[in-house]
C-alpha atoms as a PDB file:
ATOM      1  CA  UNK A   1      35.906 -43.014  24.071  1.00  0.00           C
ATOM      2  CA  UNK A   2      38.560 -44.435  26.979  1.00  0.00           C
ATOM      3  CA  UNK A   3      39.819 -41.574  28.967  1.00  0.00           C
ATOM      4  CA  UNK A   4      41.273 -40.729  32.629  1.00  0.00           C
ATOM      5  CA  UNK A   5      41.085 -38.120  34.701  1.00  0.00           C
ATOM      6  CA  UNK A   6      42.762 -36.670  37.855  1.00  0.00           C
ATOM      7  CA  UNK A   7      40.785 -34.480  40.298  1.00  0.00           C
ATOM      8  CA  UNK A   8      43.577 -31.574  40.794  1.00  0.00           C
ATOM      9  CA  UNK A   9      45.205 -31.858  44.039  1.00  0.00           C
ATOM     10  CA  UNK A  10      45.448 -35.669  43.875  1.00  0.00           C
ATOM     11  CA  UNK A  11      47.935 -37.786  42.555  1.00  0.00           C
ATOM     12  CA  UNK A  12      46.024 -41.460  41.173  1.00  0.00           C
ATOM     13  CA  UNK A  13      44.586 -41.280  37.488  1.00  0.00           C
ATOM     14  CA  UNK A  14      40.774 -42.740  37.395  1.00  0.00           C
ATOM     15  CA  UNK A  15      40.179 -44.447  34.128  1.00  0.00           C
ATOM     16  CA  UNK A  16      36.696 -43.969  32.302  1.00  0.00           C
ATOM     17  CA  UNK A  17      34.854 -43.680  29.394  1.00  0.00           C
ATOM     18  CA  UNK A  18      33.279 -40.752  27.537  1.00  0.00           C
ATOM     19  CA  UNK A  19      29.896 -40.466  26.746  1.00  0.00           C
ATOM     20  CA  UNK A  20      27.158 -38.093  25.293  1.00  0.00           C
ATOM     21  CA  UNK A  21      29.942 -35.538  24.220  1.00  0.00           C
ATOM     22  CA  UNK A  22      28.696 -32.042  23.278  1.00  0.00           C
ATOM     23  CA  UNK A  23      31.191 -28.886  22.543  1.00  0.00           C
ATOM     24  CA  UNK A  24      29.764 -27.729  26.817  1.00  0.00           C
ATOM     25  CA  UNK A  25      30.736 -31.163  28.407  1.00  0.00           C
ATOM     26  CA  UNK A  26      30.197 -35.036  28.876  1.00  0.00           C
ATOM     27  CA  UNK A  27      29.770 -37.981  30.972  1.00  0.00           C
ATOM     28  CA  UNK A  28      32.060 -39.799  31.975  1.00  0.00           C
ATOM     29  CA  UNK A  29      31.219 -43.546  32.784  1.00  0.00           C
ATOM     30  CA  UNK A  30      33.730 -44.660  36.003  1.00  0.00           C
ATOM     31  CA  UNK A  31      33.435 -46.818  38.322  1.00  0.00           C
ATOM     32  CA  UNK A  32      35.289 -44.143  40.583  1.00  0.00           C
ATOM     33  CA  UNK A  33      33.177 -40.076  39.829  1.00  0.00           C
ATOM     34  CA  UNK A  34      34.993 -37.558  41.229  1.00  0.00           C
ATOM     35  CA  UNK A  35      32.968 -35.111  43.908  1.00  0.00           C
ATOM     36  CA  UNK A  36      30.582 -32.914  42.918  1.00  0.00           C
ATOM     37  CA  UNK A  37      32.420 -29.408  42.145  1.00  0.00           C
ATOM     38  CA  UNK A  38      36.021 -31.099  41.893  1.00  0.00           C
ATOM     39  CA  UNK A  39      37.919 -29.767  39.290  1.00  0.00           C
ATOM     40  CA  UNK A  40      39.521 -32.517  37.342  1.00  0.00           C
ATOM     41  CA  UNK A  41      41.637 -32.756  34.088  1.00  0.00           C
ATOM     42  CA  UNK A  42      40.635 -35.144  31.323  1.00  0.00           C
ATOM     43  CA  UNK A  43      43.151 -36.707  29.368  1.00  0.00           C
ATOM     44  CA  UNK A  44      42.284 -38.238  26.373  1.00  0.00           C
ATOM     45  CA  UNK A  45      42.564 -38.624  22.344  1.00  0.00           C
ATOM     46  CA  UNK A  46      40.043 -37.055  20.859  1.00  0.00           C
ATOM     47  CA  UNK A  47      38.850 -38.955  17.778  1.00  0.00           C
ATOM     48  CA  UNK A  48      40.183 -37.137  14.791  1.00  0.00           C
ATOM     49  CA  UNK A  49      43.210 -35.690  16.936  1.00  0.00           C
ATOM     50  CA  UNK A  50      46.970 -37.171  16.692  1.00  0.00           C
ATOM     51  CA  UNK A  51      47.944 -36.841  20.686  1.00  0.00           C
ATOM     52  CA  UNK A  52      46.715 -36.490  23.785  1.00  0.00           C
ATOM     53  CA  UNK A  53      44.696 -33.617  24.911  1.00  0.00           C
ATOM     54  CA  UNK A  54      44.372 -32.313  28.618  1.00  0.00           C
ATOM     55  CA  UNK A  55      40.960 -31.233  29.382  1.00  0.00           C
ATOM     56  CA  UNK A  56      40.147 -28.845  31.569  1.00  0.00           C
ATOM     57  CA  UNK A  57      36.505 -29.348  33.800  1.00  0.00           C
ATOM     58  CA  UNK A  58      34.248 -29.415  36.991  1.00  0.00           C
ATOM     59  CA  UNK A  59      31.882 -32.254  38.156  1.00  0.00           C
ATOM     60  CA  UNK A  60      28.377 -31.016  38.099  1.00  0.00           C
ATOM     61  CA  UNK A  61      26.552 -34.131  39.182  1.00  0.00           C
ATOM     62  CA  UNK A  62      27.355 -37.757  39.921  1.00  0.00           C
ATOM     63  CA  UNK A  63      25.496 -40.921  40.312  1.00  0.00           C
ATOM     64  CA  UNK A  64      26.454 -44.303  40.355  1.00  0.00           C
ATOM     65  CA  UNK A  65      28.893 -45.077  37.647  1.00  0.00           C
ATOM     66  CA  UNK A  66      29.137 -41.985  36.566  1.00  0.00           C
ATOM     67  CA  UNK A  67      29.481 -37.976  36.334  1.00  0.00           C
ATOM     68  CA  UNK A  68      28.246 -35.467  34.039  1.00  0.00           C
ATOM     69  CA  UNK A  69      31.165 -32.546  33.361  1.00  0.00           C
ATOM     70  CA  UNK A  70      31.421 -29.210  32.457  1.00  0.00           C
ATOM     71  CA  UNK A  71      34.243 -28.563  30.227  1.00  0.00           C
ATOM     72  CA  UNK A  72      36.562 -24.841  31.316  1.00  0.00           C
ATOM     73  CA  UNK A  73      38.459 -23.361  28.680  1.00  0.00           C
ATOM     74  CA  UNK A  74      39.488 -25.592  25.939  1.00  0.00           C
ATOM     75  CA  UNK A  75      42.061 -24.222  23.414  1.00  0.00           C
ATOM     76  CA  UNK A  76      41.213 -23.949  19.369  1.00  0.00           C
ATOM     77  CA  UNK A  77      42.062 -27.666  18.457  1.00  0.00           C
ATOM     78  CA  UNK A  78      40.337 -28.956  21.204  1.00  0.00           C
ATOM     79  CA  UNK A  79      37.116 -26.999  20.535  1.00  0.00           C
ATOM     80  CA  UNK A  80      37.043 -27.637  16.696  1.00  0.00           C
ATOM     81  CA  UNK A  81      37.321 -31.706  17.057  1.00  0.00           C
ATOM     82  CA  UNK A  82      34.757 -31.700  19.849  1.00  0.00           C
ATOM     83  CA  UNK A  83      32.295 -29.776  17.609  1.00  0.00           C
ATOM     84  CA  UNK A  84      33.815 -31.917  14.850  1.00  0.00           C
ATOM     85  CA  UNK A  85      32.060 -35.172  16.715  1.00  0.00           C
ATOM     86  CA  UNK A  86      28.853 -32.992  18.526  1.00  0.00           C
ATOM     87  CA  UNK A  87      28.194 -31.923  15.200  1.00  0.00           C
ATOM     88  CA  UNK A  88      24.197 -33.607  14.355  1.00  0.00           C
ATOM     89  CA  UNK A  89      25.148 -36.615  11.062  1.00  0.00           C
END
């Protein structure tokens, strides 16, 4: 799913994708990862979800073209469509 993401502090949006999504955290497919242990906010539309949602997370490792996240506290709506989509078909 298209997303950005700031790294707190700074002012430029990075634009990526999001990819392997569980209700813990995700990678997120940039051209631009954050550093490891930035925290960043995510803002995307979660799939199922009307509006944008701000994300809350930390970069736990990075590699080229990409970052894997851990998410921080996400609030009820955002926790019930992410384990909406995690949830196994």
């Amino acid at each position: 799913m298209p997303l950005t993401f700031v790294v707190r502090g700074r002012p430029d949006a990075v634009e990526g994708r999001g990819r392997d999504l569980s209700i813990g955290g995700m990678f997120i497919e940039t051209s631009a990862p954050a550093p490891f242990n930035s925290d960043i906010d995510i803002m995307v539309v979660l799939p199922g979800g009307a509006e944008t949602s701000t994300l809350p997370a930390r970069v736990r490792w990075g590699r080229e073209g990409g970052m894997g996240i851990q998410f921080g506290l996400l609030g009820a709506r955002e926790t019930h469509l992410i384990a909406k989509l995690a949830r196994p078909k």
